[in-house]
N, C-alpha and C. Protein backbone atom coordinates (compact mmCIF):
# COMPACT_ATOMS: atom_id res chain seq x y z
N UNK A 1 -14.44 1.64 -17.88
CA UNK A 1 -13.84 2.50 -16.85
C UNK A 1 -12.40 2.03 -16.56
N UNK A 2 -11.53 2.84 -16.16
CA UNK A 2 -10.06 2.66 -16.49
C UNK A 2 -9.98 1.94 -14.63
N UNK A 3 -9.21 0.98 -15.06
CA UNK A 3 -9.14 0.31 -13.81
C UNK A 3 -8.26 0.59 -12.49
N UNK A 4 -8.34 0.80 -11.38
CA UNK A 4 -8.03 1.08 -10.28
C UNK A 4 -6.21 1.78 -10.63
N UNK A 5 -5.37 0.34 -10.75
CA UNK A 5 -4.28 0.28 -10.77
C UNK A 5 -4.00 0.92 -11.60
N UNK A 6 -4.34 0.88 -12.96
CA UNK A 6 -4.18 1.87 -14.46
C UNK A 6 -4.14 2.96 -13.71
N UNK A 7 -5.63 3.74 -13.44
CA UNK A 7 -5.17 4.94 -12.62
C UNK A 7 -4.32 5.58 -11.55
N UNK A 8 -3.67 4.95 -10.93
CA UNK A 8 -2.56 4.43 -9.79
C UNK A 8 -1.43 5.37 -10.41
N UNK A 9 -1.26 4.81 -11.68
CA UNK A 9 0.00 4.70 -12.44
C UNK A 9 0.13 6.17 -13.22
N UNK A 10 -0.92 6.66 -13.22
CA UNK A 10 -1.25 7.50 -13.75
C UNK A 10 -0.76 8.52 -12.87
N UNK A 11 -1.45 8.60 -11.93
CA UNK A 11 -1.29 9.32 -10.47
C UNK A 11 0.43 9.59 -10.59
N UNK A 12 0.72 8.31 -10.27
CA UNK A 12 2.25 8.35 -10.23
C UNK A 12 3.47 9.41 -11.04
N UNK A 13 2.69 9.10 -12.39
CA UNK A 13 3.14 10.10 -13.19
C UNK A 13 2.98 11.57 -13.24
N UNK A 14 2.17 12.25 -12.21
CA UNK A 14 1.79 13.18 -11.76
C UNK A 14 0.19 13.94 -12.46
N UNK A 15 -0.58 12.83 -13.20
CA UNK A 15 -1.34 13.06 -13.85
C UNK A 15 -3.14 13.81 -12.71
N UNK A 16 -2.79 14.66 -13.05
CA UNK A 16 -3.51 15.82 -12.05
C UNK A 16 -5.10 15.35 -12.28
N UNK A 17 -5.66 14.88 -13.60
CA UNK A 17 -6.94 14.69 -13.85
C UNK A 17 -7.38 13.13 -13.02
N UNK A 18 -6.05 12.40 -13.54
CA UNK A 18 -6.07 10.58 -12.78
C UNK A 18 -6.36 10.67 -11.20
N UNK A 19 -5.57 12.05 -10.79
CA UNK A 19 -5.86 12.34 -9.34
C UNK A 19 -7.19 12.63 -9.21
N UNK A 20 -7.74 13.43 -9.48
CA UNK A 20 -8.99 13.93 -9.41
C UNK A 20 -9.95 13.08 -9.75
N UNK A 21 -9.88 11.64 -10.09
CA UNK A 21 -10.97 10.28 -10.52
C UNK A 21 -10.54 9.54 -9.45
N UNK A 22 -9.85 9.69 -8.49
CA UNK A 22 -9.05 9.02 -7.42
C UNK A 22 -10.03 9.71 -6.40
N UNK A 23 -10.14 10.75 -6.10
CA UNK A 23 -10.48 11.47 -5.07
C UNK A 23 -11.81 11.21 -5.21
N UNK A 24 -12.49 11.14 -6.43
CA UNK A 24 -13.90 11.37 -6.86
C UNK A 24 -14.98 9.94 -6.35
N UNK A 25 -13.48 8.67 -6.86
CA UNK A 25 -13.31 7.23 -6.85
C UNK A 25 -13.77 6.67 -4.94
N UNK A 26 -12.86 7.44 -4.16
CA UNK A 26 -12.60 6.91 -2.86
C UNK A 26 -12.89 8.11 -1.60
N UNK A 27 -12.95 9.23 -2.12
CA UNK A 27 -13.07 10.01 -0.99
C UNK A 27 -14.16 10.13 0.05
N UNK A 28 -15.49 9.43 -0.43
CA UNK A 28 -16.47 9.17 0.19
C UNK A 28 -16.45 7.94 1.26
N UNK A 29 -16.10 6.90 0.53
CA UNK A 29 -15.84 5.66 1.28
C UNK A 29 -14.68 5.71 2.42
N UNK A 30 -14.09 6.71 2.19
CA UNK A 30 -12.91 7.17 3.19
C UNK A 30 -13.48 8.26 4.41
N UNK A 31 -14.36 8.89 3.65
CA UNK A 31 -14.83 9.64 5.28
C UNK A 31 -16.06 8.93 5.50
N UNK A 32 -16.39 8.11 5.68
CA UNK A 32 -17.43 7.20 5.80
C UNK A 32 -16.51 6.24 7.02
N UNK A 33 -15.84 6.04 6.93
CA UNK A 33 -15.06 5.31 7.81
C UNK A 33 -14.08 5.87 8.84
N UNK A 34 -13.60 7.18 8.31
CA UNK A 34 -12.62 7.93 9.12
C UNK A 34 -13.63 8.65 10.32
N UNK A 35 -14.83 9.12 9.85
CA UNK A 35 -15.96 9.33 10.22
C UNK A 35 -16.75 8.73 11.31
N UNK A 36 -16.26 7.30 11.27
CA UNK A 36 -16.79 6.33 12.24
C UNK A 36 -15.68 5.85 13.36
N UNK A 37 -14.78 6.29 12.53
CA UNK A 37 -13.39 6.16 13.53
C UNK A 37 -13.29 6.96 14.49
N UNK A 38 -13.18 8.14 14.05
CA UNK A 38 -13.23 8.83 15.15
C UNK A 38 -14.18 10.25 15.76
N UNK A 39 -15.68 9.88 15.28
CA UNK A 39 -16.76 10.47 15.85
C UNK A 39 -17.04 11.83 15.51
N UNK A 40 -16.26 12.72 14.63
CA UNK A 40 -15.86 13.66 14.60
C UNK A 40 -15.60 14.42 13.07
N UNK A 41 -16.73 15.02 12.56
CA UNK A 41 -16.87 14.62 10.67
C UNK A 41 -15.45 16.09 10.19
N UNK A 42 -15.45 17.10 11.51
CA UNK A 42 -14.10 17.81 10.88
C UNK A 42 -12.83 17.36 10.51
N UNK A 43 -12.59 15.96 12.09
CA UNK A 43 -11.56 15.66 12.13
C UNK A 43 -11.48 14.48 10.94
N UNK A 44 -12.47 14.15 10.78
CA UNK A 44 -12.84 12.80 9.26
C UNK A 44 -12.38 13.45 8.12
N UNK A 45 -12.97 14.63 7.54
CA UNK A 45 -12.37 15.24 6.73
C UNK A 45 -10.89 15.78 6.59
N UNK A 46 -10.51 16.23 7.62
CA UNK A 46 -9.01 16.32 7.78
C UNK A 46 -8.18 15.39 7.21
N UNK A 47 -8.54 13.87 8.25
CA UNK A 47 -7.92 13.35 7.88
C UNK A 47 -7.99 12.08 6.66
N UNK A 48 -8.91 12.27 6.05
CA UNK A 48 -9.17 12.19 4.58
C UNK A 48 -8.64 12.85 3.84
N UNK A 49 -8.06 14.34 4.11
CA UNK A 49 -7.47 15.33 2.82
C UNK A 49 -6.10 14.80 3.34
N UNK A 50 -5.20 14.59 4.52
CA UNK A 50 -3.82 14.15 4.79
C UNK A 50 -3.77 12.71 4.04
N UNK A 51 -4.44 11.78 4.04
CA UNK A 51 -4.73 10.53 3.38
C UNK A 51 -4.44 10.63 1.74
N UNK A 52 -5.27 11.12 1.41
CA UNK A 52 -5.24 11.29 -0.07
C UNK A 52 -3.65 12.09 -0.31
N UNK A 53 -3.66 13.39 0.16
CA UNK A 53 -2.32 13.97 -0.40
C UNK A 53 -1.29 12.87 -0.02
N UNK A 54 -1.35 12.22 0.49
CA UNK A 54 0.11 10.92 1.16
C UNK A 54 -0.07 10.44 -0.23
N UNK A 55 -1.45 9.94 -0.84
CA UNK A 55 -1.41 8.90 -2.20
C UNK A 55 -0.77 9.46 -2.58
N UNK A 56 -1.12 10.84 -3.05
CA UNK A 56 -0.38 11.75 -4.58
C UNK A 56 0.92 11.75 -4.11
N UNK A 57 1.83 12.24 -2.56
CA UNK A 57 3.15 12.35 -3.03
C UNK A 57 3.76 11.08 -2.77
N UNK A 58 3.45 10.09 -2.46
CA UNK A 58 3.74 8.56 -2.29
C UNK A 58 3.28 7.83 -3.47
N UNK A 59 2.21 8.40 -4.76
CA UNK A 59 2.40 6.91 -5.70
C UNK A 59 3.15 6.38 -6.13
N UNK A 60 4.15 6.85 -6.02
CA UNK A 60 5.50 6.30 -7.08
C UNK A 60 6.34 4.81 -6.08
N UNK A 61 5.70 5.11 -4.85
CA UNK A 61 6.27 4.01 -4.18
C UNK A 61 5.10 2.54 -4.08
N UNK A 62 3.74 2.93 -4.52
CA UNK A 62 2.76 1.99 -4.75
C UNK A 62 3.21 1.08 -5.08
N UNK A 63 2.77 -0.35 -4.93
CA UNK A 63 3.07 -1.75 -5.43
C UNK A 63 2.01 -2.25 -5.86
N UNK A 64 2.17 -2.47 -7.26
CA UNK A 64 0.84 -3.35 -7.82
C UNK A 64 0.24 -4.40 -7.13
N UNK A 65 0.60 -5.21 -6.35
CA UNK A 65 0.25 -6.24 -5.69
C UNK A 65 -0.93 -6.12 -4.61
N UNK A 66 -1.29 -4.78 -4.10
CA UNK A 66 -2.08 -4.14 -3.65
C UNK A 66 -2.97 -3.88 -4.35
N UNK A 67 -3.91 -3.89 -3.38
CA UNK A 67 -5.73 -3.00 -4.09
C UNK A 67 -5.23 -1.49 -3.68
N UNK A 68 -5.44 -1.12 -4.75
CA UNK A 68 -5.19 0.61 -4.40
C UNK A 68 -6.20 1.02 -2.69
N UNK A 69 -7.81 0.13 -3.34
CA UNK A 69 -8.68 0.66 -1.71
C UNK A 69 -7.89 0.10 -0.88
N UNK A 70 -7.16 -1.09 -0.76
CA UNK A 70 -6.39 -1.80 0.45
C UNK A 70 -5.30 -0.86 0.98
N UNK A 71 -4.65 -0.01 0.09
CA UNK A 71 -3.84 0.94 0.47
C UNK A 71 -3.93 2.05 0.90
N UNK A 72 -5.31 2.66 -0.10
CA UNK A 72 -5.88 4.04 1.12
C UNK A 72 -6.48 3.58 2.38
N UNK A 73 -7.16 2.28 2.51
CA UNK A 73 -7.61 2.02 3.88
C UNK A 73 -6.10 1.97 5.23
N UNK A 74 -5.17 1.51 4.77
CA UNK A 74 -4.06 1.57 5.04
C UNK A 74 -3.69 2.82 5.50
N UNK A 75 -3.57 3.86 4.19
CA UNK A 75 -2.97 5.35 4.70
C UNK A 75 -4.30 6.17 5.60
N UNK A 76 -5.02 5.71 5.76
CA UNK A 76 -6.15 6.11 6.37
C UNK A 76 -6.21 5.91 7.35
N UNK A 77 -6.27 4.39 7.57
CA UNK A 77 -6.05 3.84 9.39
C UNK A 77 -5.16 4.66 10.03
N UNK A 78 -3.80 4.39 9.29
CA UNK A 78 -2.81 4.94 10.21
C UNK A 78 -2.72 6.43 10.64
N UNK A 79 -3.61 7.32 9.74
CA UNK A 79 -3.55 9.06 10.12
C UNK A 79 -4.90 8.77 11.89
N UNK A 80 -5.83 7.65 11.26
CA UNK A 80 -7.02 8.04 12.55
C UNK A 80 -6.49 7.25 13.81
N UNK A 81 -5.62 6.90 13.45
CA UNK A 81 -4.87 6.18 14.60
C UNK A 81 -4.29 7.01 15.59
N UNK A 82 -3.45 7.68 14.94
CA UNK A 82 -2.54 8.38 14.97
C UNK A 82 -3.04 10.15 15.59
N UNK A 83 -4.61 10.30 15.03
CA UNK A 83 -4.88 10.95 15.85
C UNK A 83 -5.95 10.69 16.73
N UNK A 84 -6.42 9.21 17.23
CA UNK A 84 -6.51 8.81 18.37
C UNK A 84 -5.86 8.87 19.17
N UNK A 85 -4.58 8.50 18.82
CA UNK A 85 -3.36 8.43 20.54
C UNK A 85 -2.74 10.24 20.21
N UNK A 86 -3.47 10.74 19.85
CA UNK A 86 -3.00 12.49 20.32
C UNK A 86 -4.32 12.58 21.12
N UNK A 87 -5.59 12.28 20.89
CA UNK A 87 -6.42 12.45 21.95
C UNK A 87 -6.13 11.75 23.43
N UNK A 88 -5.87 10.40 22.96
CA UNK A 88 -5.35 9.83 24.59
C UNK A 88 -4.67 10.30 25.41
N UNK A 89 -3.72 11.27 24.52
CA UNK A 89 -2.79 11.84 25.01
C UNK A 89 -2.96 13.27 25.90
N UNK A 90 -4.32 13.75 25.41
CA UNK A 90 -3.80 14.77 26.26
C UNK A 90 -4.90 14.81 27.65
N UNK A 91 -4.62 15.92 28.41
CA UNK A 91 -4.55 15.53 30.04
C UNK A 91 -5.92 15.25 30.36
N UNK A 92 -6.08 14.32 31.70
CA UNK A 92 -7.03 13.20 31.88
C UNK A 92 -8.29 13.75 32.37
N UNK A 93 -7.79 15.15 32.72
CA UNK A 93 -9.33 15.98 32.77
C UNK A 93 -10.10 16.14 32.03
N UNK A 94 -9.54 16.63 30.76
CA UNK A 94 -10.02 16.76 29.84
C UNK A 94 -11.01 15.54 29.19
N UNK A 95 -9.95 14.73 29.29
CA UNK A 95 -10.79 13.56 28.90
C UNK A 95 -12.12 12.94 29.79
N UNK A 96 -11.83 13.21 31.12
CA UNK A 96 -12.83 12.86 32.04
C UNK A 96 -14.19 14.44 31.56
N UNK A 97 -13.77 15.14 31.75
CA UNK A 97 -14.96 16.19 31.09
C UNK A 97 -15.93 15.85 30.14
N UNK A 98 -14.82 15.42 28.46
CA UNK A 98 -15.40 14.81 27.49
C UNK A 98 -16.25 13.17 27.64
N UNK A 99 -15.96 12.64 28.52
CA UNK A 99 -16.57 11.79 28.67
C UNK A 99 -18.27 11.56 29.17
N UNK A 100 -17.65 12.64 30.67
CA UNK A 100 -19.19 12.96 31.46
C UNK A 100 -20.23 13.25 30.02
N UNK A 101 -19.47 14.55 29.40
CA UNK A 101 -20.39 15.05 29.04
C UNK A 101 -21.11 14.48 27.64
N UNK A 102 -20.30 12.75 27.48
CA UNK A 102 -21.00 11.88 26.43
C UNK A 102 -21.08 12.46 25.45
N UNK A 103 -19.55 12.92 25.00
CA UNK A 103 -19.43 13.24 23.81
C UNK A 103 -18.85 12.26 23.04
N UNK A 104 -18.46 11.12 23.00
CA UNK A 104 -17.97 9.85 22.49
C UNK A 104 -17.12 9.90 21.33
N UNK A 105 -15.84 10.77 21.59
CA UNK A 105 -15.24 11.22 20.75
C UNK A 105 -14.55 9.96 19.78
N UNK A 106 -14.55 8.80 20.80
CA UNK A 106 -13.78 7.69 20.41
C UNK A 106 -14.24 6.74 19.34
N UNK A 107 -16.02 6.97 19.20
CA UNK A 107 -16.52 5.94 18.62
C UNK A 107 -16.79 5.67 17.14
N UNK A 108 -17.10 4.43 17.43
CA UNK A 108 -16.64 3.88 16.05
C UNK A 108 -18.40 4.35 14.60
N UNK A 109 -19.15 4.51 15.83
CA UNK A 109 -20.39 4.99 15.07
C UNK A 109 -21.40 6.33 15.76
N UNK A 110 -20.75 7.37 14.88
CA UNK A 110 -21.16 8.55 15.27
C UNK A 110 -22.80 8.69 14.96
N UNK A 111 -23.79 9.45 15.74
CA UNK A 111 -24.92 9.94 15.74
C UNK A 111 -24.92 10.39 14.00
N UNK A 112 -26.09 9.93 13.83
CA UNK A 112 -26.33 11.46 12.09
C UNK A 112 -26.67 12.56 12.87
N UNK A 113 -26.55 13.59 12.14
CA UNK A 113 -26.80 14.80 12.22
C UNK A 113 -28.73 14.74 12.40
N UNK A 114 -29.09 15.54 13.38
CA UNK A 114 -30.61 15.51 13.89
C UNK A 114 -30.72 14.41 13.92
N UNK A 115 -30.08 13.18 14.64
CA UNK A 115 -30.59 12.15 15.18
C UNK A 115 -31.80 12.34 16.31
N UNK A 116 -32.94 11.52 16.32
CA UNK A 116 -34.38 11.71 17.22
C UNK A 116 -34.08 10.01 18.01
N UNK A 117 -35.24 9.48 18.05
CA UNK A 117 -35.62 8.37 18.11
C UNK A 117 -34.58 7.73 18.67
N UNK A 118 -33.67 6.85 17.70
CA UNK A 118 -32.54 5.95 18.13
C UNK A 118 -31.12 7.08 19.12
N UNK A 119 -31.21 8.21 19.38
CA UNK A 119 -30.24 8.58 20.04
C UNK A 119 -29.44 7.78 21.37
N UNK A 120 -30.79 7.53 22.21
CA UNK A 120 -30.05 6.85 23.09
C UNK A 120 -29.43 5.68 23.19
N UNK A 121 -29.81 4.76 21.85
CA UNK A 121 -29.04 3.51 22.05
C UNK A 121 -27.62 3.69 21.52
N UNK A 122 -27.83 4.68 20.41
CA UNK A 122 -26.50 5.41 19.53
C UNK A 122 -25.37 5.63 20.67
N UNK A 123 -26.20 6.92 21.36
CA UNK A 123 -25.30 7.08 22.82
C UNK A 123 -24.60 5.66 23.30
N UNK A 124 -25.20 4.80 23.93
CA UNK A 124 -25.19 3.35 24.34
C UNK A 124 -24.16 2.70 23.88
N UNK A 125 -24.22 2.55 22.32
CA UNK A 125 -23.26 1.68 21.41
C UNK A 125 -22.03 3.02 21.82
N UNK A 126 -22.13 3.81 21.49
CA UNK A 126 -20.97 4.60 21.34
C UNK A 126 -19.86 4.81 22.63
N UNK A 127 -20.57 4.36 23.74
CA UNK A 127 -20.13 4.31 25.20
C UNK A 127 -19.20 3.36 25.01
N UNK A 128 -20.14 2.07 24.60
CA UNK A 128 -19.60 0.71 24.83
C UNK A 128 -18.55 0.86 23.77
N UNK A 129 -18.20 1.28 22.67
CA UNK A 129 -17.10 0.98 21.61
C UNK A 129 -16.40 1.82 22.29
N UNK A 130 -16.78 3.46 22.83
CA UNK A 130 -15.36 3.51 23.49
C UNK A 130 -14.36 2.77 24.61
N UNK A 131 -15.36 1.41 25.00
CA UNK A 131 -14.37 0.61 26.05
C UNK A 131 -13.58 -0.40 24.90
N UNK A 132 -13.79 -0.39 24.07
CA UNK A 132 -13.18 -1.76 23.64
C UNK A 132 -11.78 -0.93 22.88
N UNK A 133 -10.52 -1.52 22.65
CA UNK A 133 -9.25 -1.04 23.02
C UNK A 133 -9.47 -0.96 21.58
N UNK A 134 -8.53 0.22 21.19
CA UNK A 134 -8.16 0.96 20.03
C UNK A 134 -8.18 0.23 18.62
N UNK A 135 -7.04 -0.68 18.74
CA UNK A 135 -6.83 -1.60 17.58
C UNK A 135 -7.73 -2.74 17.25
N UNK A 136 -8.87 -3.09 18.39
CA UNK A 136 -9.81 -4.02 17.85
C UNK A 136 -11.03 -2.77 17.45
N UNK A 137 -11.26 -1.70 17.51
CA UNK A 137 -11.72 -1.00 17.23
C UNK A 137 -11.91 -0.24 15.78
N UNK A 138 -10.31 -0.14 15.33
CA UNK A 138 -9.99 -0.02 13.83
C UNK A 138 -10.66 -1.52 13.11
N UNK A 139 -10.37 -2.44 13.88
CA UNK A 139 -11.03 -4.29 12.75
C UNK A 139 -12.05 -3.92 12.57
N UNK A 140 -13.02 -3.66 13.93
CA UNK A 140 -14.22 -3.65 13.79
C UNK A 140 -15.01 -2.79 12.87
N UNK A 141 -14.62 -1.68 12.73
CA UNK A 141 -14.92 -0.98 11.84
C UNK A 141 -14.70 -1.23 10.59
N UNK A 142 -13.51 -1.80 10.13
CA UNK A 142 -13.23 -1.90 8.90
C UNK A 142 -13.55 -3.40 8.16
N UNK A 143 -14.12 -4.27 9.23
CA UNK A 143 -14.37 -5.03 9.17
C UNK A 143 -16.35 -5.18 8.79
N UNK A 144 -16.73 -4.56 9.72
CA UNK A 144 -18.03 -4.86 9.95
C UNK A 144 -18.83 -3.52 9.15
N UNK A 145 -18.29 -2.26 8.69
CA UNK A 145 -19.03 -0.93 8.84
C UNK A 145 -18.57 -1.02 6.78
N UNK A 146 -17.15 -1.27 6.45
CA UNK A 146 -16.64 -1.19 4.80
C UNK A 146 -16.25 -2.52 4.71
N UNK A 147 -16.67 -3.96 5.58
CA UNK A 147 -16.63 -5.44 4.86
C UNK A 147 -15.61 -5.71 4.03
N UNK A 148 -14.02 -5.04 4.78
CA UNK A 148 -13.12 -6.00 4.05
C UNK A 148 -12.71 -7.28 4.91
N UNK A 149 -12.25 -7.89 4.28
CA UNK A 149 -11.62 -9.55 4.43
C UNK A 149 -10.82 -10.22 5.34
N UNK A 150 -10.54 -10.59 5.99
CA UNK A 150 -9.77 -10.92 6.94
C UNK A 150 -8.08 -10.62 6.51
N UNK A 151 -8.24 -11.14 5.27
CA UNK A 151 -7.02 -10.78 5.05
C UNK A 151 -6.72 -9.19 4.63
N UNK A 152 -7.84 -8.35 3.95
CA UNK A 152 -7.55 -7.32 3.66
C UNK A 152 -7.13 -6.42 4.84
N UNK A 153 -7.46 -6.78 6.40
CA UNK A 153 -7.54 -6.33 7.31
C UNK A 153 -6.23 -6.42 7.97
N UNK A 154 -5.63 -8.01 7.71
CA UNK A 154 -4.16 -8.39 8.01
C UNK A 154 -3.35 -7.20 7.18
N UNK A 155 -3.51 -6.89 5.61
CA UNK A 155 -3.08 -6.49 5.25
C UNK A 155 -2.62 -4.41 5.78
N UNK A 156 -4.14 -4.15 6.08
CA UNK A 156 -4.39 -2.65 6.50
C UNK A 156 -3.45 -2.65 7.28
N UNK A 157 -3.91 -3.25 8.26
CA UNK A 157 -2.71 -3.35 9.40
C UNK A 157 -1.70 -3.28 9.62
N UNK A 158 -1.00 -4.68 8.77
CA UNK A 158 0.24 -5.19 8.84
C UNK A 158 0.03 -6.00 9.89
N UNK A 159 -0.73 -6.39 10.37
CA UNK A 159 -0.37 -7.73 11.16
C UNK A 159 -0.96 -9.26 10.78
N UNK A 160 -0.54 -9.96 11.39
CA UNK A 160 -1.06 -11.47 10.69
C UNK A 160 -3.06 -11.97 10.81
N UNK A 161 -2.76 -13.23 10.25
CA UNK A 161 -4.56 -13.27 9.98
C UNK A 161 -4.87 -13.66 11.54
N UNK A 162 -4.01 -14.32 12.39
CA UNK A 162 -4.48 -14.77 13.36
C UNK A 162 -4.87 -13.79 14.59
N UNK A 163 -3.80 -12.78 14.49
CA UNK A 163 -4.26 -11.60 15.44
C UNK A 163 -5.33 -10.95 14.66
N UNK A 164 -5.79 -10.72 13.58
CA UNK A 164 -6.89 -9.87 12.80
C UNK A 164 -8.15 -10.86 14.09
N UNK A 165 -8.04 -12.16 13.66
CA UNK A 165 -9.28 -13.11 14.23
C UNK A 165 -9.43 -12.62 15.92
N UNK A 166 -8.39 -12.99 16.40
CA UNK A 166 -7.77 -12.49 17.83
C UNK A 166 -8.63 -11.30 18.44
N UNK A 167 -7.89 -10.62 17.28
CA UNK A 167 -8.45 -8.98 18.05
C UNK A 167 -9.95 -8.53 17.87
N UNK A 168 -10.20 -9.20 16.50
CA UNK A 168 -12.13 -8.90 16.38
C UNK A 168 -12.61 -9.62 17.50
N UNK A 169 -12.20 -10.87 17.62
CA UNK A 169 -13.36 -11.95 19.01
C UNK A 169 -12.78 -11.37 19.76
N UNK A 170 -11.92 -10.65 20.45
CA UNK A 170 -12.06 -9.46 21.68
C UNK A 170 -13.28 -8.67 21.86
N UNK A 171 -12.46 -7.83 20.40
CA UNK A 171 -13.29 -6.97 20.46
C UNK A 171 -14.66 -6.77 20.68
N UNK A 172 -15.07 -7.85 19.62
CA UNK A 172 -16.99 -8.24 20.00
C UNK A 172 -17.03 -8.36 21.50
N UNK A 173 -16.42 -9.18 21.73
CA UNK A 173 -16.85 -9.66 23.50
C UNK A 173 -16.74 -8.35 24.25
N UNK A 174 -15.80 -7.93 24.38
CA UNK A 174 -16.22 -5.90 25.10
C UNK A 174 -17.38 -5.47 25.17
N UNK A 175 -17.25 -5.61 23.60
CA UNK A 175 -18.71 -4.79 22.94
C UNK A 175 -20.02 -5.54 23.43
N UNK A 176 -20.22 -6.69 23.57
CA UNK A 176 -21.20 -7.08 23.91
C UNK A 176 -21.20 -7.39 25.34
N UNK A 177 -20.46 -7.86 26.71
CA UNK A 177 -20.62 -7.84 27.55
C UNK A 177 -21.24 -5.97 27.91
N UNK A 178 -20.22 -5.41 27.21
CA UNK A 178 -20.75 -3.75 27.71
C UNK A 178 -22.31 -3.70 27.44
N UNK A 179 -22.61 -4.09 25.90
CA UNK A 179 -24.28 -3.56 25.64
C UNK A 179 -25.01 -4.12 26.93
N UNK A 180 -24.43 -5.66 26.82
CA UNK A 180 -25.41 -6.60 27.64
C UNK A 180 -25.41 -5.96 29.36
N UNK A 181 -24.63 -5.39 29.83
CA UNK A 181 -24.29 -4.36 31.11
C UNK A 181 -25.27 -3.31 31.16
N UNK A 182 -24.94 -2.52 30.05
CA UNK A 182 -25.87 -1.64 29.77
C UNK A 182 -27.59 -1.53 29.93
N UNK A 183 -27.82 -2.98 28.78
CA UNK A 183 -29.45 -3.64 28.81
C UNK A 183 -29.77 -3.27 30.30
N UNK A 184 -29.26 -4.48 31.38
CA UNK A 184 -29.34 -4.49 32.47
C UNK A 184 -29.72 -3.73 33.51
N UNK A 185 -28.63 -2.69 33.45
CA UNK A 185 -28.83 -1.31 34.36
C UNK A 185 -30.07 -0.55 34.18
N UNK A 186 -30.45 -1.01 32.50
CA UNK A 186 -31.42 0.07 32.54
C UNK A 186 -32.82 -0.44 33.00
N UNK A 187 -32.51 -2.05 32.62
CA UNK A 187 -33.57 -2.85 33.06
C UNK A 187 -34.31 -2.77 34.27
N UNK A 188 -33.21 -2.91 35.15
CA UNK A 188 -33.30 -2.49 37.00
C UNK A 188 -34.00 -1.01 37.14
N UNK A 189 -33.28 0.04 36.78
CA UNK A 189 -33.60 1.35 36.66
C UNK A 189 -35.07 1.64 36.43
N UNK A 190 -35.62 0.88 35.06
CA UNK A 190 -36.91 0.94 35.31
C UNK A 190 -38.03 -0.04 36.13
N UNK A 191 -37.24 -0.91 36.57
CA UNK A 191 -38.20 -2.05 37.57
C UNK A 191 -38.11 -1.07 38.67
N UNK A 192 -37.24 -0.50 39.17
CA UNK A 192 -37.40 0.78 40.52
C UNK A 192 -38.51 1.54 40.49
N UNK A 193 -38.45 2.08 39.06
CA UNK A 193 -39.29 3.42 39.01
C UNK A 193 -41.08 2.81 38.65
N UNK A 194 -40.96 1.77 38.78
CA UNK A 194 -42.47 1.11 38.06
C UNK A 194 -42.59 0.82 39.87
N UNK A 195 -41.56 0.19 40.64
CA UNK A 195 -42.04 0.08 42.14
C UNK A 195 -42.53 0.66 43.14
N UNK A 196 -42.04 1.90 42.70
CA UNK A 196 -41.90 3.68 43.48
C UNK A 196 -43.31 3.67 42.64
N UNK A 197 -43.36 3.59 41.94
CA UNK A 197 -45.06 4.35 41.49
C UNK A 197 -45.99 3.37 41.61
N UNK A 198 -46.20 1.90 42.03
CA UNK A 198 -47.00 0.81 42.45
C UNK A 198 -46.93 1.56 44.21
N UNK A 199 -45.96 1.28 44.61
CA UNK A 199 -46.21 1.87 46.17
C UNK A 199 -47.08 3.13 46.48
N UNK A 200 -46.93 3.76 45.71
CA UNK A 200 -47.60 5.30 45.65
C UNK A 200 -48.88 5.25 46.15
């Protein structure tokens, strides 16, 4: 099988079929993650097709020194980023609406389709990742959900290994003081309702 970069080069040259083993290559693993980014499998796809077309009219600026996946994870982050802070952006009703109504537009791990059973913890996790701040949010995902490297992550980014470390042990800690909040409330919630029906 013709290797990553070979095909790269190919691309570059405007080779329409090299494109089409590119798309065939990564487009899954890309809405698999864009998907988890931002909760939302239209807006995943979207911005999976803006992703990819950036490769095709940008290969010529590719640098071998790169993993081609290190670079679509790259042109990828930055489109779901990018349309994260257009959601932040717009007005706070809206967002307070979308919230009540636990639609968890933000999170990093969307429900499957006819989810039963595990919904409510899904709900749960998805609450809690929407507290934890944006950019430890992209690590976490790309870290923990497609297992790249600390450094591959420095790299996605562009920022150094120490903030990559930085921003994941945030991030976890959010994430887990929130679950562990969560546990809690519900814990109480049902010690009430077991009291109310002992009194009865």
């Amino acid at each position: 099988m013709i290797t990553e970069r070979a095909l790269m080069r190919r691309v570059a040259r405007g080779d329409a079929q090299a494109f089409t083993e590119m798309v065939n290559r990564y487009s899954a693993r890309l809405l698999t993650f864009a998907w988890r980014l931002l909760g939302n499998r239209a807006d995943a796809e979207d911005a999976v097709q803006r992703a990819l077309m950036r490769c095709y009219t940008s290969a010529k600026s590719y640098r071998p020194d790169w993993a081609v996946s290190t670079w679509l994870y790259r042109i990828t982050t930055n489109i779901c980023v990018d349309e994260l802070r257009r959601r932040t952006s717009r007005s706070a009703l809206r967002r307070a609406a979308e919230n009540q109504a636990g639609e968890g537009r933000d999170a990093l791990l969307p429900a499957a389709d006819g989810a039963s059973a595990g919904s409510g913890r899904h709900l749960d996790l998805r609450r809690a990742l929407a507290r934890v701040p944006r950019e430890a949010r992209v690590l976490l995902a790309l870290r923990y959900v497609d297992g790249l490297s600390y450094r591959e992550l420095a790299r996605v980014r562009g920022i150094s290994l120490n903030t990559v470390k930085s921003q994941l042990a945030r991030g976890k800690s959010i994430l887990r003081a929130e679950m562990t909040g969560r546990r809690r409330t519900a814990a109480g919630a049902a010690r009430a309702v077991t009291t109310k029906g002992a009194e009865r």
